[in-house]
C-alpha atoms as a PDB file:
ATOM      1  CA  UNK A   1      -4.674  17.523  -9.597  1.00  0.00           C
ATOM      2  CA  UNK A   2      -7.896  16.373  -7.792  1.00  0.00           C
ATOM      3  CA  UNK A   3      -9.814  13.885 -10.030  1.00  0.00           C
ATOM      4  CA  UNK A   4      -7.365  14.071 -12.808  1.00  0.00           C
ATOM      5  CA  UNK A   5      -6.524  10.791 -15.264  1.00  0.00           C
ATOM      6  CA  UNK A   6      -3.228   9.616 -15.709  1.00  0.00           C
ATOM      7  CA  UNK A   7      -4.787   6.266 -16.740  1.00  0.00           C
ATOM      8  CA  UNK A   8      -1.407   4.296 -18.147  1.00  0.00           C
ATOM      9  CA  UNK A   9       0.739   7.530 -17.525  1.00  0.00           C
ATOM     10  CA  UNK A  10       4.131   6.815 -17.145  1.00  0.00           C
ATOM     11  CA  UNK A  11       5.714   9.504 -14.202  1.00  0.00           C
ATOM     12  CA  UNK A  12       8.241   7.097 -13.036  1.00  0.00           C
ATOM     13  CA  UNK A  13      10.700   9.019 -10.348  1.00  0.00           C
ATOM     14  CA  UNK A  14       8.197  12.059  -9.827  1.00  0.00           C
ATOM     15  CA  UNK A  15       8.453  14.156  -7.252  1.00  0.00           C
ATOM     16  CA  UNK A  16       4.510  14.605  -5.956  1.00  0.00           C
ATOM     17  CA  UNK A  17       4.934  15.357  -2.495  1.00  0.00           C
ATOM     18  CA  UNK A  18       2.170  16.907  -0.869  1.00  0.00           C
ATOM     19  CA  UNK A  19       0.112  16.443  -4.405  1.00  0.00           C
ATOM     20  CA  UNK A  20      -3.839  16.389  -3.383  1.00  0.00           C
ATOM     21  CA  UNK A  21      -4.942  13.671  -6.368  1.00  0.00           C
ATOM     22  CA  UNK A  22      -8.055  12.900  -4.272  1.00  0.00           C
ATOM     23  CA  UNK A  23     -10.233  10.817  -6.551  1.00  0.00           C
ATOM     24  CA  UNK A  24      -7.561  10.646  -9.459  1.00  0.00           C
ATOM     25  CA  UNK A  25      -7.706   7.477 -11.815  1.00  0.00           C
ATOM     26  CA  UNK A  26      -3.862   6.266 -12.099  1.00  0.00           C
ATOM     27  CA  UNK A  27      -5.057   2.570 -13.419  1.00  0.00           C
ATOM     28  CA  UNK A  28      -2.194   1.025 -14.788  1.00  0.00           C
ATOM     29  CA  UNK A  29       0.311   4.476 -14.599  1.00  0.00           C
ATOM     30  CA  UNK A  30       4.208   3.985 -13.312  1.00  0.00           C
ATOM     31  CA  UNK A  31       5.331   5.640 -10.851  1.00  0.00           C
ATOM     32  CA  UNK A  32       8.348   3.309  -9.464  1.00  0.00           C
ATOM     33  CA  UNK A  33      10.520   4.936  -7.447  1.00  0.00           C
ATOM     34  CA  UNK A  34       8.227   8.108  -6.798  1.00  0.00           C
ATOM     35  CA  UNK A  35       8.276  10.480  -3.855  1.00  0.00           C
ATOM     36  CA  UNK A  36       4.607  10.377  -2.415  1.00  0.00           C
ATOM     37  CA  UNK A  37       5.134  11.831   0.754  1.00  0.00           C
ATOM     38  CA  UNK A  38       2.609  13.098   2.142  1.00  0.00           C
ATOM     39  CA  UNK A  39       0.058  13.429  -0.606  1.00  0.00           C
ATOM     40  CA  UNK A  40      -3.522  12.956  -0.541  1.00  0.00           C
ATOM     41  CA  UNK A  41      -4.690   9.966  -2.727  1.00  0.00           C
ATOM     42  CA  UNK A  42      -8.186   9.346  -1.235  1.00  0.00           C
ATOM     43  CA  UNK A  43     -10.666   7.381  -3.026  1.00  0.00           C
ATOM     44  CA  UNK A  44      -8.169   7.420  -5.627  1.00  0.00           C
ATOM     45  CA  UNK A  45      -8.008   4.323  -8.628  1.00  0.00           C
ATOM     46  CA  UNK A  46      -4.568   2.536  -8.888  1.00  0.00           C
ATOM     47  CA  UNK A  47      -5.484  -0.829  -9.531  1.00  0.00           C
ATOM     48  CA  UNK A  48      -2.827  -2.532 -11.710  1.00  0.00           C
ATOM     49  CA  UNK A  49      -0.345   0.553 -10.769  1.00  0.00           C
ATOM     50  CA  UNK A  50       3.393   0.185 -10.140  1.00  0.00           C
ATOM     51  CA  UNK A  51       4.439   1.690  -7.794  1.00  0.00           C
ATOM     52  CA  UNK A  52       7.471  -0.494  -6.826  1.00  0.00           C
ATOM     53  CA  UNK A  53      10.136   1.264  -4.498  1.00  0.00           C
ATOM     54  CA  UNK A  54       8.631   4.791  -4.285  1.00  0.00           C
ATOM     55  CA  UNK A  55       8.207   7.003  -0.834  1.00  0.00           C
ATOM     56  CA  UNK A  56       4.353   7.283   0.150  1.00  0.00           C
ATOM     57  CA  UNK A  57       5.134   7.976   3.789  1.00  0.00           C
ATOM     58  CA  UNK A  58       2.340   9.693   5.447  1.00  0.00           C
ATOM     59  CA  UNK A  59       0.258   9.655   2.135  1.00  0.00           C
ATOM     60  CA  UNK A  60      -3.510   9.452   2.627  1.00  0.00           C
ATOM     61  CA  UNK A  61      -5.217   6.198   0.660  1.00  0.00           C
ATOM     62  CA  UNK A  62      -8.073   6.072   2.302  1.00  0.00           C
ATOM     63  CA  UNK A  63     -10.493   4.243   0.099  1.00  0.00           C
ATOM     64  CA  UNK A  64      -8.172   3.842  -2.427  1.00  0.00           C
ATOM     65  CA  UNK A  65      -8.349   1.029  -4.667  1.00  0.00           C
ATOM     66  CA  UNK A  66      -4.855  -0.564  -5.244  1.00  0.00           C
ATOM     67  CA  UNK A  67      -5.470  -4.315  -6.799  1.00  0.00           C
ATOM     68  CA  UNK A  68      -3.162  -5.536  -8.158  1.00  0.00           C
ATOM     69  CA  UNK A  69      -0.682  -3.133  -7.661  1.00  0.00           C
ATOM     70  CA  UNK A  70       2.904  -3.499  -7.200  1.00  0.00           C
ATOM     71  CA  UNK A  71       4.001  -1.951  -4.046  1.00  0.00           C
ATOM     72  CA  UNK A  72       6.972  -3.697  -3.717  1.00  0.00           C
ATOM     73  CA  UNK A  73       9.895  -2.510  -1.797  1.00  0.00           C
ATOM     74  CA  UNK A  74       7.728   0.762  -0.898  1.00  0.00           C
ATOM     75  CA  UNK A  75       8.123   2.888   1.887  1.00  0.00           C
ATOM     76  CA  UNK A  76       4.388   3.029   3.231  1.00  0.00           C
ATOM     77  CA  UNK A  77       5.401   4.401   6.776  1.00  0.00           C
ATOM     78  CA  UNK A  78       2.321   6.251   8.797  1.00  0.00           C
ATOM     79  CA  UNK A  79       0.268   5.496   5.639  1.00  0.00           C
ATOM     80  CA  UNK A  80      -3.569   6.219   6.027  1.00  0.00           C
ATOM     81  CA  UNK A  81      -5.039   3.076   4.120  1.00  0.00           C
ATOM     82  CA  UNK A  82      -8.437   2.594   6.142  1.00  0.00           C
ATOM     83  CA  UNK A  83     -10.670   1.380   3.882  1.00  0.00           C
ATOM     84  CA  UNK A  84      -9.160   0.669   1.216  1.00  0.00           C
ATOM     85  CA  UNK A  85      -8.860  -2.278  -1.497  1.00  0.00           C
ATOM     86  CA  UNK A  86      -5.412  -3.982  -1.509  1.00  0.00           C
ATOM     87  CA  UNK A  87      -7.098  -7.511  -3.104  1.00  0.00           C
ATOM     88  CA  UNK A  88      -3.957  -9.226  -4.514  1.00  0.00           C
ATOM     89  CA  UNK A  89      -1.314  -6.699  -4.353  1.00  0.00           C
ATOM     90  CA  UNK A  90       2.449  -7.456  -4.084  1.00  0.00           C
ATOM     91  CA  UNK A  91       3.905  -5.503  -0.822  1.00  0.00           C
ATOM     92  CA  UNK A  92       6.706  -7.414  -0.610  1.00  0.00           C
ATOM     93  CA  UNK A  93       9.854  -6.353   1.872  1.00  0.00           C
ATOM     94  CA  UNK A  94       7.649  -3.095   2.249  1.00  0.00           C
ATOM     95  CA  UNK A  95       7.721  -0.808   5.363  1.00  0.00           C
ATOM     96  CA  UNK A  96       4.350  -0.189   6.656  1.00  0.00           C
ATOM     97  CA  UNK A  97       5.615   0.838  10.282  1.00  0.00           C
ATOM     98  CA  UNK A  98       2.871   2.784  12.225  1.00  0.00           C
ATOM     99  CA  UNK A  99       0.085   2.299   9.234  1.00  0.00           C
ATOM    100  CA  UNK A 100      -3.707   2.587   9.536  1.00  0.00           C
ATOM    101  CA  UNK A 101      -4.921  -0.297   7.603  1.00  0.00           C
ATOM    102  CA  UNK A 102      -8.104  -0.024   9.528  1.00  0.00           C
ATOM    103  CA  UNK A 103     -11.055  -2.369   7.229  1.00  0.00           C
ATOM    104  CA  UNK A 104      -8.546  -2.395   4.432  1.00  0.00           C
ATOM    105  CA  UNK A 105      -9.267  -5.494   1.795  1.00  0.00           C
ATOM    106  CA  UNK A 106      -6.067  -7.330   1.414  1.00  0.00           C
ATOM    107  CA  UNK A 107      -7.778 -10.533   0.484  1.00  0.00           C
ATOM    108  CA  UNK A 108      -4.915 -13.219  -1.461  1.00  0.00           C
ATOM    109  CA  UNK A 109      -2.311  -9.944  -1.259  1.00  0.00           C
ATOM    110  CA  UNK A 110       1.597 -11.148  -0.876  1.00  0.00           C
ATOM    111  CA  UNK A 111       3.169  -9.134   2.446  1.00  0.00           C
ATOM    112  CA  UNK A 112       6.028 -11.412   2.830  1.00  0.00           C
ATOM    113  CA  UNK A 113       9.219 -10.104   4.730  1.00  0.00           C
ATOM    114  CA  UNK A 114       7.679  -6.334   4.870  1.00  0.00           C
ATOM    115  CA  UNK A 115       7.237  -4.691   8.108  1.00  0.00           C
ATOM    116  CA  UNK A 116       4.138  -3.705   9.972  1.00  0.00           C
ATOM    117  CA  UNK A 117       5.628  -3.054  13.614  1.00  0.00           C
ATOM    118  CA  UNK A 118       3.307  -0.757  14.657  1.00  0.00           C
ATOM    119  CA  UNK A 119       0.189  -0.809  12.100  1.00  0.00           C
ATOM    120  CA  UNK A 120      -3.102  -0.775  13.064  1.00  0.00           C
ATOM    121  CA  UNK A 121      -5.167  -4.290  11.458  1.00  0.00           C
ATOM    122  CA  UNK A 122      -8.385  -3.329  13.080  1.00  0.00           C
ATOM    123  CA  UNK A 123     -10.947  -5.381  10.902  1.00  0.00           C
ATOM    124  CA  UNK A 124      -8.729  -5.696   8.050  1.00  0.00           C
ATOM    125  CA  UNK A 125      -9.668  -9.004   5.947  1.00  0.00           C
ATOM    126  CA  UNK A 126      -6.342 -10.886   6.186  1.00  0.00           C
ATOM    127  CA  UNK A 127      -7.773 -13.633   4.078  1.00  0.00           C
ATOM    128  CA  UNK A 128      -4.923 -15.892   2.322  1.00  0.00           C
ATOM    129  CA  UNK A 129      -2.708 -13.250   2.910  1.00  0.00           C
ATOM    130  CA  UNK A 130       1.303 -14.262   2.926  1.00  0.00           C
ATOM    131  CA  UNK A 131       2.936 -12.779   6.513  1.00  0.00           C
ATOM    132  CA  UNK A 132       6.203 -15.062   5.948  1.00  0.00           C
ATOM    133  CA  UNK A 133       8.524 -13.364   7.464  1.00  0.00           C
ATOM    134  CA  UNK A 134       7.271 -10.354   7.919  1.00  0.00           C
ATOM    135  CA  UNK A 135       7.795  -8.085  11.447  1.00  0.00           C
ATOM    136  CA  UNK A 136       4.377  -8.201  12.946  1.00  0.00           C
ATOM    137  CA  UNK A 137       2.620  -4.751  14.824  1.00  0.00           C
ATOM    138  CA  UNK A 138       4.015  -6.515  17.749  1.00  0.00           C
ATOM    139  CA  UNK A 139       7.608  -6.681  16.942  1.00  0.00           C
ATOM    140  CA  UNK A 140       7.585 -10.511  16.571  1.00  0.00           C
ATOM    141  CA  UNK A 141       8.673 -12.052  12.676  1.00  0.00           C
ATOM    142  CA  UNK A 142       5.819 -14.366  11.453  1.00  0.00           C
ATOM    143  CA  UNK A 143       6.652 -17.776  10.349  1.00  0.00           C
ATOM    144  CA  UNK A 144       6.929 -18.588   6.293  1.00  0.00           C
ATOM    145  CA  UNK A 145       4.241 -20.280   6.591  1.00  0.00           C
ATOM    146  CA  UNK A 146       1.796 -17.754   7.701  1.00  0.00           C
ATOM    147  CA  UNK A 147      -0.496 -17.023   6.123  1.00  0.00           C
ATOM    148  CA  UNK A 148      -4.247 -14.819   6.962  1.00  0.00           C
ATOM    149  CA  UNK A 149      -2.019 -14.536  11.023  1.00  0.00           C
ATOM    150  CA  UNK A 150       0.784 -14.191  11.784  1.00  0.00           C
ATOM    151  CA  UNK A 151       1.859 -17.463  13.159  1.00  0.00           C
END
């Protein structure tokens, strides 16, 4: 399924774990409450995606471009998302224990009460990000009022 377009594609619930959709353009698709695990997603498009309360533990995003995705309630454990976009995207009371978010974008994106005990920031742009009350890669819970650190 490398490169394929499910542009708008609704697979809500699919199982896809272990799919290679390197490079695949999934703009706008729903796939809420999908099972991700462990599939390759690299360079991949899913700005505008839902993908609200699905499994993407140990998934590779490198590169990806999620805007404006919903990511909500996700389970984004060991996730590889060096380098990629994340510019306004809801990961609300999401798990990202043990994630590489290494240079990841996550300019204005909403990461209130998730979990990131573990993840690796390196050189990710934190810029007007909301932390409230999220676990940082330290163990500690941010303030609600943090917001670009962890405060």
């Amino acid at each position: 399924m490398s490169g394929a377009d499910l542009k708008g594609a609704d697979i809500s619930g699919a199982v896809l774990t272990g799919t290679n959709l390197t490079g695949a353009d999934l703009s706008r698709a729903s796939l809420n409450f999908a099972d991700l695990t462990g599939a390759t997603l690299t360079g991949a498009n899913l700005t505008l995606t839902g993908l609200g309360s699905s499994t993407l533990t140990d998934a590779d995003l490198s590169g990806a471009n999620l805007s404006s995705t919903n990511l909500r309630s996700a389970n984004l454990s060991g996730v590889n998302l060096s380098g990629a976009t994340l510019i306004k995207t809801d990961l609300r009371d999401t798990i990202l224990q043990n994630a590489d978010l290494t240079g990841a974008n996550l300019t204005g994106a909403d990461v209130g009460n998730s979990d990131l005990k573990g993840a690796n920031l390196t050189d990710a742009d934190l810029t007007g990000v909301n932390l409230g009350g999220s676990t940082w890669t330290d163990g500690r819970v941010c303030a609600l009022a943090s917001f670009g650190a962890c405060k």
